[in-house]
PDB file of N, CA and C in Angstrom:
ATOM      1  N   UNK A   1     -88.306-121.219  24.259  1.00  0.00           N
ATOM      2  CA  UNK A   1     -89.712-121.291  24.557  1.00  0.00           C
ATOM      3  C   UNK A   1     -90.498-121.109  23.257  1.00  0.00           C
ATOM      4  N   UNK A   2     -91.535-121.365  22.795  1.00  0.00           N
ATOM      5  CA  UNK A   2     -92.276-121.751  22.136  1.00  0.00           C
ATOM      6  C   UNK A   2     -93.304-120.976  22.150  1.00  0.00           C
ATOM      7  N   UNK A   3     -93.974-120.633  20.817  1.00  0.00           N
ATOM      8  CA  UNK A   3     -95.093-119.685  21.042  1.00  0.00           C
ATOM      9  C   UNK A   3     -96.838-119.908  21.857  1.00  0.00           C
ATOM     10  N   UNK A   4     -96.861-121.089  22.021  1.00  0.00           N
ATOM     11  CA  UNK A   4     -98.131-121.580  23.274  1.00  0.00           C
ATOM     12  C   UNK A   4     -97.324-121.590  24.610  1.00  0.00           C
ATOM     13  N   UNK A   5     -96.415-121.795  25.004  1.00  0.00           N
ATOM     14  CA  UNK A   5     -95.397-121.582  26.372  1.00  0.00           C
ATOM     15  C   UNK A   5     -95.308-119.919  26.583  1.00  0.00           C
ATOM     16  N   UNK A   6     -95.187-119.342  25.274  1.00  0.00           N
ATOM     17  CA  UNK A   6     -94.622-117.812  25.600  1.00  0.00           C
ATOM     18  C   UNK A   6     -96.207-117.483  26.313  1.00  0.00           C
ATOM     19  N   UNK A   7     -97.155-117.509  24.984  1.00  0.00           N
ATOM     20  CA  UNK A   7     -98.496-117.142  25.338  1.00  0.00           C
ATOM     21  C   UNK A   7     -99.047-117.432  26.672  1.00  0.00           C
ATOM     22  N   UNK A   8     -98.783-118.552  26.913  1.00  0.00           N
ATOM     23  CA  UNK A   8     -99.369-119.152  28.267  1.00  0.00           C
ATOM     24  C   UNK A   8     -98.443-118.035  29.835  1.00  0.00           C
ATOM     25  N   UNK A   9     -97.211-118.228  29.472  1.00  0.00           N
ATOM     26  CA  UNK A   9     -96.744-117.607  30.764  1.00  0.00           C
ATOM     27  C   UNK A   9     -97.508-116.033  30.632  1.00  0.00           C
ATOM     28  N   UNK A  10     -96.981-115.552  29.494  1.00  0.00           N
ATOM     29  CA  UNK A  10     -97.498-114.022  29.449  1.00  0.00           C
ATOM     30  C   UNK A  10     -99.081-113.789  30.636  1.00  0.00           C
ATOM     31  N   UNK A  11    -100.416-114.568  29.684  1.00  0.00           N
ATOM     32  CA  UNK A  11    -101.655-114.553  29.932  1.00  0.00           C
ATOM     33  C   UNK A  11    -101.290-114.718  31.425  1.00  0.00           C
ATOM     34  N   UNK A  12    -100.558-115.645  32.354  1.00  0.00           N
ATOM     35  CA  UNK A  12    -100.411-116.323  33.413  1.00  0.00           C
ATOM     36  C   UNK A  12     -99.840-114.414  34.026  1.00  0.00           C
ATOM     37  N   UNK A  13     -99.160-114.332  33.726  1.00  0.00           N
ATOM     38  CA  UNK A  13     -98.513-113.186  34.176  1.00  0.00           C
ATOM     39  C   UNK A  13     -99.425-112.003  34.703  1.00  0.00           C
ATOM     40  N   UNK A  14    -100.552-112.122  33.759  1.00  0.00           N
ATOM     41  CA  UNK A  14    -101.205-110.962  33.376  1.00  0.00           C
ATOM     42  C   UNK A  14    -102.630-111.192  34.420  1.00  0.00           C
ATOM     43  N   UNK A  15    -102.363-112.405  34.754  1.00  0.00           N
ATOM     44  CA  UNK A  15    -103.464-113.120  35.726  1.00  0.00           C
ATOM     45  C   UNK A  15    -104.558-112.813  35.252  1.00  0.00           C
ATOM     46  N   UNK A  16    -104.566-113.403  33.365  1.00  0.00           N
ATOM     47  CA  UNK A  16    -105.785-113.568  33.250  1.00  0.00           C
ATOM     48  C   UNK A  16    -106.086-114.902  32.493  1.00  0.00           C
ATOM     49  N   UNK A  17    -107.367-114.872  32.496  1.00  0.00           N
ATOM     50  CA  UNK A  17    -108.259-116.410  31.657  1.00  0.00           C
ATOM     51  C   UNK A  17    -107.820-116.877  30.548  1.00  0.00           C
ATOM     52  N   UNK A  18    -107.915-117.610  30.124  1.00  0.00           N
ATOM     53  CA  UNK A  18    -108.177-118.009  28.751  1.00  0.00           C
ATOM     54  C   UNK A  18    -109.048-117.390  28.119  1.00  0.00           C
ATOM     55  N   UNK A  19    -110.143-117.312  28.766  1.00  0.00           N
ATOM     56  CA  UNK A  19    -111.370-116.433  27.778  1.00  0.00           C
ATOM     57  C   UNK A  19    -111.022-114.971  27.975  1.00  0.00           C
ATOM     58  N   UNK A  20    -109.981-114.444  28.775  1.00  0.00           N
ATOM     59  CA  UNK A  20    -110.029-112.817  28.805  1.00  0.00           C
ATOM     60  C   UNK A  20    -109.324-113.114  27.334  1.00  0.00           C
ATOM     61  N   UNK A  21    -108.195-113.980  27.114  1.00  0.00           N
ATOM     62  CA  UNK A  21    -107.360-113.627  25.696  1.00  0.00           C
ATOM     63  C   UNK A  21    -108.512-113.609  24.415  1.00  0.00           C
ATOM     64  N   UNK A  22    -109.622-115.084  24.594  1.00  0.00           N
ATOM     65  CA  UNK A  22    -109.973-115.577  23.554  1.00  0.00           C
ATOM     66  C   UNK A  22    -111.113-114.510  23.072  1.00  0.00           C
ATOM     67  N   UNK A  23    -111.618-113.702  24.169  1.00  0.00           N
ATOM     68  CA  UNK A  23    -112.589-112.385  24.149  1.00  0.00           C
ATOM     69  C   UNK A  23    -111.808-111.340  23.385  1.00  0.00           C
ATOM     70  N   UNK A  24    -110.411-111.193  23.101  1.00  0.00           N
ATOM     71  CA  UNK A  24    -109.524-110.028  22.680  1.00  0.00           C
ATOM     72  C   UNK A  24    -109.595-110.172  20.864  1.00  0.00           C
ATOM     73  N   UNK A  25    -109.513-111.446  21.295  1.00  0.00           N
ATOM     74  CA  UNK A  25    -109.226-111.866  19.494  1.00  0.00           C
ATOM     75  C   UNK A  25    -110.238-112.801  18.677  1.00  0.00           C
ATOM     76  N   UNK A  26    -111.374-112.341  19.355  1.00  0.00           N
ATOM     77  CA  UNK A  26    -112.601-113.269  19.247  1.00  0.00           C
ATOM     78  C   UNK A  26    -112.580-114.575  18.447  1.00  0.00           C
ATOM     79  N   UNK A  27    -111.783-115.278  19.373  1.00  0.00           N
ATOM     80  CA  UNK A  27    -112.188-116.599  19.184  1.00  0.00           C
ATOM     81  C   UNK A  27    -112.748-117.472  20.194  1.00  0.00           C
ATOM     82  N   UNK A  28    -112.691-118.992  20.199  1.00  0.00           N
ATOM     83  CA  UNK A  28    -113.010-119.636  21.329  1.00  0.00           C
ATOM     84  C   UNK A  28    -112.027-119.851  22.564  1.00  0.00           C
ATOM     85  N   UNK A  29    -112.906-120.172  23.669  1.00  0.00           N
ATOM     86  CA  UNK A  29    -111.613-120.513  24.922  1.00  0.00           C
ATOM     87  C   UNK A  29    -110.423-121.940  24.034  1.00  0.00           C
ATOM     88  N   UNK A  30    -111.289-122.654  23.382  1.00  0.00           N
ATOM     89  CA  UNK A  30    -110.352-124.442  23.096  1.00  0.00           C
ATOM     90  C   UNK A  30    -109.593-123.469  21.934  1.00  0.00           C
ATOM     91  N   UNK A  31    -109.828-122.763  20.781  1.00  0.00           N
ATOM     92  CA  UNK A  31    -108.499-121.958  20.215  1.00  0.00           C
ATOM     93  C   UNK A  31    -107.539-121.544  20.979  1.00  0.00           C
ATOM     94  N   UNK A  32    -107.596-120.888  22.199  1.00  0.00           N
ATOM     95  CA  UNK A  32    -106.279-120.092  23.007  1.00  0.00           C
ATOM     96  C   UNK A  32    -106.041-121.355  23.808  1.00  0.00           C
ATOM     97  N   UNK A  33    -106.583-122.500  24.325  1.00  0.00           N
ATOM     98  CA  UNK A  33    -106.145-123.657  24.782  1.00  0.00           C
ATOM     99  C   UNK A  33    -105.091-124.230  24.103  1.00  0.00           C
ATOM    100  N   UNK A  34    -105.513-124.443  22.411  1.00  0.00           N
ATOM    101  CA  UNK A  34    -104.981-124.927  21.533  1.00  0.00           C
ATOM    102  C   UNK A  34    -103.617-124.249  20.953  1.00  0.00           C
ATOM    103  N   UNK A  35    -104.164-122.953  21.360  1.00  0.00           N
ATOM    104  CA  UNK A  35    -102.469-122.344  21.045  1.00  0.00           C
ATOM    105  C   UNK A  35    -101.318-122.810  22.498  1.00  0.00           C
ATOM    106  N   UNK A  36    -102.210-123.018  23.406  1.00  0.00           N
ATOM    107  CA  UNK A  36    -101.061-122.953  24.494  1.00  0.00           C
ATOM    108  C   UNK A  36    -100.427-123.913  24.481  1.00  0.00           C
ATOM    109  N   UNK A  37    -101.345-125.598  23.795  1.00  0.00           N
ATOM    110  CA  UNK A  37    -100.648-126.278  24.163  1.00  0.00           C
ATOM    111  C   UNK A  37     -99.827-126.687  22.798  1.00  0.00           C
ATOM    112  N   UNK A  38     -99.911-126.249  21.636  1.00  0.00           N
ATOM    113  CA  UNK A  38     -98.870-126.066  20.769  1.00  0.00           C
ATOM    114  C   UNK A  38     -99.899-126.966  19.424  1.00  0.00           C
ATOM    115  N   UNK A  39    -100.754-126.703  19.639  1.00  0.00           N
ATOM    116  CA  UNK A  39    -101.727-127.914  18.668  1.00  0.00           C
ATOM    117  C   UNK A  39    -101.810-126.839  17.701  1.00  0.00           C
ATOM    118  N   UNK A  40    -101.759-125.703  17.829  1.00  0.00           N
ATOM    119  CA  UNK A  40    -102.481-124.777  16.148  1.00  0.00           C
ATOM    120  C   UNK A  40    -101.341-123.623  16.686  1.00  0.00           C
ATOM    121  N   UNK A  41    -101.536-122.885  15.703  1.00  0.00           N
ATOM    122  CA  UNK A  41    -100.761-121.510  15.784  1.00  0.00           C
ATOM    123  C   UNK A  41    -101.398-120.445  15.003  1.00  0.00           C
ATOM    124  N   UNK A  42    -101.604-119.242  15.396  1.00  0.00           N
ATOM    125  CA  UNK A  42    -102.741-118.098  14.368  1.00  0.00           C
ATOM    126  C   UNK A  42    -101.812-117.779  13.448  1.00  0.00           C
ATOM    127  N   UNK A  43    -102.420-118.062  12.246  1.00  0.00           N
ATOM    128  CA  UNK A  43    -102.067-117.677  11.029  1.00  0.00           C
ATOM    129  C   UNK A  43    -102.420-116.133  10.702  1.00  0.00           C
ATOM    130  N   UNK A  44    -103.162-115.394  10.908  1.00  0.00           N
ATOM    131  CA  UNK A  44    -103.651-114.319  10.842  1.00  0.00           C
ATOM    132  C   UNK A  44    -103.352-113.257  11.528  1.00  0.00           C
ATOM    133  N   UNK A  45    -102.603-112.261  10.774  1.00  0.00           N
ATOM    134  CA  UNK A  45    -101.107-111.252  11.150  1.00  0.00           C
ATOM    135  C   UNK A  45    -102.294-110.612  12.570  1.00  0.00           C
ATOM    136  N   UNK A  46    -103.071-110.018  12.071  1.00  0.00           N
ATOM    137  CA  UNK A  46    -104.176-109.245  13.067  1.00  0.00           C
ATOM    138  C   UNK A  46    -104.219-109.964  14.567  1.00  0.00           C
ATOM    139  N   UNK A  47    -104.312-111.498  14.671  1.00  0.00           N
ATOM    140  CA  UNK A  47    -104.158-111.513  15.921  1.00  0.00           C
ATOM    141  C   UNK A  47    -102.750-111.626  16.170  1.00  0.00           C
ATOM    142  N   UNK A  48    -101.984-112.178  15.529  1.00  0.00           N
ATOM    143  CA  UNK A  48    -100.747-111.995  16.301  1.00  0.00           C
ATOM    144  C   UNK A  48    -100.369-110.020  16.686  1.00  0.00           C
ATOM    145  N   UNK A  49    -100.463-109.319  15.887  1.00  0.00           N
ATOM    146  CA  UNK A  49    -100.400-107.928  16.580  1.00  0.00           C
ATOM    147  C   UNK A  49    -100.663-107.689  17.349  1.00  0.00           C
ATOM    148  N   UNK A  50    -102.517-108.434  17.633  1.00  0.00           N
ATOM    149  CA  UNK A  50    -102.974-107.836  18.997  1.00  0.00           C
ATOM    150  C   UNK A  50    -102.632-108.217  19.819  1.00  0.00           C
ATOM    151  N   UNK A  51    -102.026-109.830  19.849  1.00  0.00           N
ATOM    152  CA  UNK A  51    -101.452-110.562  20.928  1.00  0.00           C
ATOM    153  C   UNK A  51     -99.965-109.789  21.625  1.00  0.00           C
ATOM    154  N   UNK A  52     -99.427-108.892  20.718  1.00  0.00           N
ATOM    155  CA  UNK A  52     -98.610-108.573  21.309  1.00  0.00           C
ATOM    156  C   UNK A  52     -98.450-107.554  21.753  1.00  0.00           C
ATOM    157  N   UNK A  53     -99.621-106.597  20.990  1.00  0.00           N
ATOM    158  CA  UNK A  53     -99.624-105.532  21.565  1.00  0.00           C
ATOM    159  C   UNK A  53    -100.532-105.155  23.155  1.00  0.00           C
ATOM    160  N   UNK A  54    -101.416-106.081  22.877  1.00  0.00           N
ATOM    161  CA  UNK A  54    -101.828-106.537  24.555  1.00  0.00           C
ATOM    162  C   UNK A  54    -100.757-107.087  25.366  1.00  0.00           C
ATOM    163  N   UNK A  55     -99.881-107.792  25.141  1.00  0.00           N
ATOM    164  CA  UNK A  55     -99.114-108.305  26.460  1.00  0.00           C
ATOM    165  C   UNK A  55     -97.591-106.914  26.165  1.00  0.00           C
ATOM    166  N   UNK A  56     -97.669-106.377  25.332  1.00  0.00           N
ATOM    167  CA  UNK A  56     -96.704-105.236  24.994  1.00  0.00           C
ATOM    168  C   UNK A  56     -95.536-106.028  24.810  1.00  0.00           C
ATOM    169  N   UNK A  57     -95.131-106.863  23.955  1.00  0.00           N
ATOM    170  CA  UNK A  57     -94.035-107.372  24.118  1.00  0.00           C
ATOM    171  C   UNK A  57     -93.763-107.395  22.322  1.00  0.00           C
ATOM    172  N   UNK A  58     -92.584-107.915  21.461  1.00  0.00           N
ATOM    173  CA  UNK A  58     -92.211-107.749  19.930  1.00  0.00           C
ATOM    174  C   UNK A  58     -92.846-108.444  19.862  1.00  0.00           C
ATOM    175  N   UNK A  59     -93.079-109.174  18.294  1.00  0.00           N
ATOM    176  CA  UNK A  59     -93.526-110.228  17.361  1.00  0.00           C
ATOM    177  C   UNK A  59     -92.234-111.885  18.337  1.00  0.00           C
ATOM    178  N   UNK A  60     -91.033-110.775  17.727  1.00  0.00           N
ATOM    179  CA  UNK A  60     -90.386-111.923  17.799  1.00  0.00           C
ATOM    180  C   UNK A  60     -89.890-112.735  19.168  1.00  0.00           C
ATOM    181  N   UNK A  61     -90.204-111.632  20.489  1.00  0.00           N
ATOM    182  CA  UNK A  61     -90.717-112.224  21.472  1.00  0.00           C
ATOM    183  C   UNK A  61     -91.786-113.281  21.631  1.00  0.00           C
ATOM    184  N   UNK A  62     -92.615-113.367  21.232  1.00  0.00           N
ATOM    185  CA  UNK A  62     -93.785-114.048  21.028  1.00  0.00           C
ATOM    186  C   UNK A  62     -93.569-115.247  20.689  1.00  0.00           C
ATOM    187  N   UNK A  63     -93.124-115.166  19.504  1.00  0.00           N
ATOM    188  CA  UNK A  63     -92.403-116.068  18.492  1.00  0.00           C
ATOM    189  C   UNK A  63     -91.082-117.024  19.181  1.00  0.00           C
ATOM    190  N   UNK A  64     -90.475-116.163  20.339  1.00  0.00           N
ATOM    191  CA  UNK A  64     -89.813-117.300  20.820  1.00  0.00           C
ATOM    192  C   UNK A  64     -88.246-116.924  20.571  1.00  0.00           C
ATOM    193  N   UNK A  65     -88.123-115.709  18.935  1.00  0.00           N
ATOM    194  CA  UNK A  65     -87.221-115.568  18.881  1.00  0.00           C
ATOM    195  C   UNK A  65     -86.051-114.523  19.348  1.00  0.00           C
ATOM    196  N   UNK A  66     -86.111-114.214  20.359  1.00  0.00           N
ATOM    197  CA  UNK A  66     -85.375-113.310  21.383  1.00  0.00           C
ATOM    198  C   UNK A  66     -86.333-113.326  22.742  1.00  0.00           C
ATOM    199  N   UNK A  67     -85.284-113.183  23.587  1.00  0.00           N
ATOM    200  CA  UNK A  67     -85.366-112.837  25.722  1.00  0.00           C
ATOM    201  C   UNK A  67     -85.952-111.564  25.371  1.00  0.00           C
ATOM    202  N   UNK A  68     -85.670-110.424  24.978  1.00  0.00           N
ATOM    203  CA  UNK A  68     -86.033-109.125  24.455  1.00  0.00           C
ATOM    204  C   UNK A  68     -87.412-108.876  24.438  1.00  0.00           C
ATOM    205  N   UNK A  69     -88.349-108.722  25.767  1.00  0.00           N
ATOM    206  CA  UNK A  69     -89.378-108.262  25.955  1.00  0.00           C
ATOM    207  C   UNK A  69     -90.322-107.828  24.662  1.00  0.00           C
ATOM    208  N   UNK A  70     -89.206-105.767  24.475  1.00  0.00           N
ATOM    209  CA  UNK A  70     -90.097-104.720  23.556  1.00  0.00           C
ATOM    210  C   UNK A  70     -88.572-104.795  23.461  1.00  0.00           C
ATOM    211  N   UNK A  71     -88.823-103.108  22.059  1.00  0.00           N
ATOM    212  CA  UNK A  71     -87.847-103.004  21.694  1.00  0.00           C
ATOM    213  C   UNK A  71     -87.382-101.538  22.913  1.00  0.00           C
ATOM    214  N   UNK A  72     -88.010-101.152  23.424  1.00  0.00           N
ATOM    215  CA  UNK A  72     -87.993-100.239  24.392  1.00  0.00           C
ATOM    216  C   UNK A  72     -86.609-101.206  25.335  1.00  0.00           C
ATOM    217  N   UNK A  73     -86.722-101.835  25.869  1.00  0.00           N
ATOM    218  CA  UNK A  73     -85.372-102.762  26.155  1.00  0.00           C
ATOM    219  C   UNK A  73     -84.334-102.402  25.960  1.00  0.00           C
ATOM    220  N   UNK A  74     -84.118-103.025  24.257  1.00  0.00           N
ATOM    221  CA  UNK A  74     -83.360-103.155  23.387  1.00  0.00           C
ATOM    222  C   UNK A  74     -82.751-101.856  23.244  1.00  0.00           C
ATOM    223  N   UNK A  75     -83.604-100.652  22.810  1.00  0.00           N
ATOM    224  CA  UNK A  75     -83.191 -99.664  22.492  1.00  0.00           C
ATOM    225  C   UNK A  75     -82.222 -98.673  23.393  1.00  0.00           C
ATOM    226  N   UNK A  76     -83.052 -98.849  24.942  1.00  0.00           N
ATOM    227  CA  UNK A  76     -81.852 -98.074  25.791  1.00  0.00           C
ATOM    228  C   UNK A  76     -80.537 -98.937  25.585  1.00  0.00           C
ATOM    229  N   UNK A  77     -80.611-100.000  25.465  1.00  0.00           N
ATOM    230  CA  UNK A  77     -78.722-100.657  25.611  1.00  0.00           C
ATOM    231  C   UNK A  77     -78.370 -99.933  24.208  1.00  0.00           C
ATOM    232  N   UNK A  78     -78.886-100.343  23.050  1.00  0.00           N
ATOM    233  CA  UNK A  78     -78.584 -99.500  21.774  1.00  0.00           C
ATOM    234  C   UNK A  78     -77.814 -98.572  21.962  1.00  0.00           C
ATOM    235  N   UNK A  79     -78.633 -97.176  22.670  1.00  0.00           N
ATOM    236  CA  UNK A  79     -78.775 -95.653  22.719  1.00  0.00           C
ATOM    237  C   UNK A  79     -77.061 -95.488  23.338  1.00  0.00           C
ATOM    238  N   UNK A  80     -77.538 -96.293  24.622  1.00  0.00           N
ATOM    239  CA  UNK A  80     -75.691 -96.465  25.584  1.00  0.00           C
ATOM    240  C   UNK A  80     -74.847 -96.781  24.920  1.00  0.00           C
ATOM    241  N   UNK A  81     -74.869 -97.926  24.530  1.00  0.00           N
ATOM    242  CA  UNK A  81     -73.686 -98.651  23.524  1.00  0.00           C
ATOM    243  C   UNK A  81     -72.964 -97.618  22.137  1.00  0.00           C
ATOM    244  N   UNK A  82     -73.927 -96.711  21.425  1.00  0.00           N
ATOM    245  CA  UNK A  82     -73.472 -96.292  20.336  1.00  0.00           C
ATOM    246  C   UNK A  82     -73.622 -94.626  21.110  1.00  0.00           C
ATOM    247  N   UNK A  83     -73.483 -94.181  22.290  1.00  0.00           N
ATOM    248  CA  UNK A  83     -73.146 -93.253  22.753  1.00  0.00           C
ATOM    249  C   UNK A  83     -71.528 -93.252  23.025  1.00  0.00           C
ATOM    250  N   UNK A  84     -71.461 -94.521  23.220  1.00  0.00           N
ATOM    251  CA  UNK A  84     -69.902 -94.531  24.028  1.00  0.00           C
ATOM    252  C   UNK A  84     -68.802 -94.200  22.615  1.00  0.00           C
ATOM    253  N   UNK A  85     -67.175 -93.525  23.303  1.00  0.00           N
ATOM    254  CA  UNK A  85     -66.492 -93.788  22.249  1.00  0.00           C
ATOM    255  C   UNK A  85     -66.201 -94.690  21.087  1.00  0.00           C
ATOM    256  N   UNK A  86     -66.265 -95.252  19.829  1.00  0.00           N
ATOM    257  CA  UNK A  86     -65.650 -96.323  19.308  1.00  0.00           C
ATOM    258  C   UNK A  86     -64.435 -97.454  19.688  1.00  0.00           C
ATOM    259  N   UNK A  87     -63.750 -96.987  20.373  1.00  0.00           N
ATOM    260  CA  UNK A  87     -62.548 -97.568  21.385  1.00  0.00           C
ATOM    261  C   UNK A  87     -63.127 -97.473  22.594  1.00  0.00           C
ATOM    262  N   UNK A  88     -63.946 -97.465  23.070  1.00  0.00           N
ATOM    263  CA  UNK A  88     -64.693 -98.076  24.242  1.00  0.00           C
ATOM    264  C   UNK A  88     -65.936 -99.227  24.015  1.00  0.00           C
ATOM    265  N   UNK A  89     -66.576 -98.931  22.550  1.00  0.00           N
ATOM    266  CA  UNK A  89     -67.357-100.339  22.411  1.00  0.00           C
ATOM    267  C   UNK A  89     -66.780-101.649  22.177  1.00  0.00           C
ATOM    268  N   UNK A  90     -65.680-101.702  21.822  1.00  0.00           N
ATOM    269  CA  UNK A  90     -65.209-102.727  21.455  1.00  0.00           C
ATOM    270  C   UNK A  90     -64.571-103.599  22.790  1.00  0.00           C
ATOM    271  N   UNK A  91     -64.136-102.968  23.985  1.00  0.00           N
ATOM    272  CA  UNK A  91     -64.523-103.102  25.339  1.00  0.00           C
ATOM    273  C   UNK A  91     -65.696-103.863  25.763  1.00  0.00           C
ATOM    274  N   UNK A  92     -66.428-102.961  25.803  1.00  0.00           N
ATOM    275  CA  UNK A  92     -68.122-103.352  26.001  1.00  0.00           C
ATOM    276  C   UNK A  92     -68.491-104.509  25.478  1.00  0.00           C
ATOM    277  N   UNK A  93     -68.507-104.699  24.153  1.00  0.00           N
ATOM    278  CA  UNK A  93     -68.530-105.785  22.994  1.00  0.00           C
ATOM    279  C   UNK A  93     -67.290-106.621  23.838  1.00  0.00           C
ATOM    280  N   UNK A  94     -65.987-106.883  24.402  1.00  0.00           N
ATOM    281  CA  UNK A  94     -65.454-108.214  25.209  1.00  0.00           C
ATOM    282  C   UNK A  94     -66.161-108.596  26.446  1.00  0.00           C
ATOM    283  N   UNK A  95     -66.786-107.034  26.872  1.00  0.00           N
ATOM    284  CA  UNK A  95     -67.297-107.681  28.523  1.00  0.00           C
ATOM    285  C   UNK A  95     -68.766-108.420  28.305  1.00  0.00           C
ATOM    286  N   UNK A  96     -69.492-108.129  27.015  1.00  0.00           N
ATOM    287  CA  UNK A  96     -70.277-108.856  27.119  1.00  0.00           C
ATOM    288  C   UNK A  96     -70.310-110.341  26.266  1.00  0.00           C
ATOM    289  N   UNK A  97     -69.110-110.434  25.591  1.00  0.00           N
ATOM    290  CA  UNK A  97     -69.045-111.773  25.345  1.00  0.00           C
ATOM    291  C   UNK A  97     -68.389-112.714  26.440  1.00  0.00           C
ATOM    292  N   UNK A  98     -67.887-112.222  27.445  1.00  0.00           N
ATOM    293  CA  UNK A  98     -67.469-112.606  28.588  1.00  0.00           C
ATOM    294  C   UNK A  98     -68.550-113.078  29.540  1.00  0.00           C
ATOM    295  N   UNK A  99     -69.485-112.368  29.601  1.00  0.00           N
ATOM    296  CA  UNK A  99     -70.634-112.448  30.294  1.00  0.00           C
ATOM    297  C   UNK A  99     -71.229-113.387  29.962  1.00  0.00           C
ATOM    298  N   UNK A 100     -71.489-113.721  28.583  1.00  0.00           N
ATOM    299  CA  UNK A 100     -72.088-114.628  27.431  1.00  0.00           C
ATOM    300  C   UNK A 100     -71.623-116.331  27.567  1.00  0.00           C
ATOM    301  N   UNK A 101     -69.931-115.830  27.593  1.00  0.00           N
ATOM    302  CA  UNK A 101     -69.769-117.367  27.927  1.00  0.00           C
ATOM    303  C   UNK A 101     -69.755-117.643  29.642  1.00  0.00           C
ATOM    304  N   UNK A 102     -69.290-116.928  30.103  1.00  0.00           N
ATOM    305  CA  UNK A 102     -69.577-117.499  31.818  1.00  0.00           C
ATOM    306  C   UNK A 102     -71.152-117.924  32.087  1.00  0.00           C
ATOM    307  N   UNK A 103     -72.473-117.059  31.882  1.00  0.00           N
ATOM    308  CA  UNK A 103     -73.448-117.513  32.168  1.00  0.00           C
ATOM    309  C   UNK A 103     -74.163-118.191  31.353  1.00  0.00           C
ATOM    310  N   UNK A 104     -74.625-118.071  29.650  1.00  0.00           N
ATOM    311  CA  UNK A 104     -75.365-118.563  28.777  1.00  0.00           C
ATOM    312  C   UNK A 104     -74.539-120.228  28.285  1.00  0.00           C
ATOM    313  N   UNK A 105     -73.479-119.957  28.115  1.00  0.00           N
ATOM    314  CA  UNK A 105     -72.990-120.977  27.334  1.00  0.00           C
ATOM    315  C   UNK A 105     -72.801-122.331  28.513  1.00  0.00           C
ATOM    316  N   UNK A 106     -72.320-122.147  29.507  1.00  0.00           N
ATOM    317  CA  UNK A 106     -72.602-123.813  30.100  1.00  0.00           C
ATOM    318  C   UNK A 106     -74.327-123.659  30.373  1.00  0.00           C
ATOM    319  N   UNK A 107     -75.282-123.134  30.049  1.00  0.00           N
ATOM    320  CA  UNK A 107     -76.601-123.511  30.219  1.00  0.00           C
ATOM    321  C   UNK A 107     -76.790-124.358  28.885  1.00  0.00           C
ATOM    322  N   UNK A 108     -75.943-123.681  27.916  1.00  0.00           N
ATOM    323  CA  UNK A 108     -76.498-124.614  26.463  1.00  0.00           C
ATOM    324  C   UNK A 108     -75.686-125.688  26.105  1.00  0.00           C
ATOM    325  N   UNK A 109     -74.512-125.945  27.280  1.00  0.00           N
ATOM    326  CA  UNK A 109     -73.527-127.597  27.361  1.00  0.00           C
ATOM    327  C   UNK A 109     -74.484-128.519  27.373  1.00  0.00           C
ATOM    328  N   UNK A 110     -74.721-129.502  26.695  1.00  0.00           N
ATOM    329  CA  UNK A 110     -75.123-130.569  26.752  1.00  0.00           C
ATOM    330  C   UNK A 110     -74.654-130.796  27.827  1.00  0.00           C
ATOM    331  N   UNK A 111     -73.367-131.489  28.329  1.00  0.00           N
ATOM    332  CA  UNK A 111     -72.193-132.362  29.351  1.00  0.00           C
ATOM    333  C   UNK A 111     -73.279-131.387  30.521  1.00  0.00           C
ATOM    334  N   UNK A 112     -73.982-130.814  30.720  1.00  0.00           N
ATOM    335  CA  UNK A 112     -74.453-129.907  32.117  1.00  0.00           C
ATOM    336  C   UNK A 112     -75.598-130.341  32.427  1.00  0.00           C
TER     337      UNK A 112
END
């Protein structure tokens, strides 16, 4: 997903306007239009922060580059994972590459 797709579902989520976003980061409604539909992208670190810190989600969520909401997510699997014995992550680490190829990988088969 793409950063006018991410933006758009989020705002959609949040069941709000275009102008509730474009009121946040004072610009126009056709700027947050324009981001949604992939025509411009904000160059200017300040709104991307606020953009994310209003919908509470990372940068690189935003950005498209990780499923990974926050890092609040991220961090409880972290916390679990490097709680467990060393001879038990490496376990963990097969069941989830197991997981990885049964569900993710025939989504990204072409042949599917």
């Amino acid at each position: 997903m793409k950063f006018g797709e991410r933006l758009r579902a989020l705002r959609e989520d949040n069941d709000e306007k275009q102008k509730d976003i474009a009121d946040l980061i004072f610009v126009s409604n056709k700027v947050i239009s324009d981001y949604e539909r992939g025509l411009h992208f904000p160059r200017d670190e300040r709104v991307i922060i606020m953009l994310a810190q209003h919908f509470n989600v990372s940068i690189d969520y935003l950005f498209g580059l990780t499923d990974i909401k926050n890092a609040a997510e991220s961090n409880v699997f972290i916390f679990k994972y490097y709680s467990l014995p060393p001879e038990t992550r490496c376990a963990a680490e097969d069941f989830v590459d197991f997981l990885y190829k049964k569900y993710v990988e025939p989504q990204n088969d072409p042949q599917n």
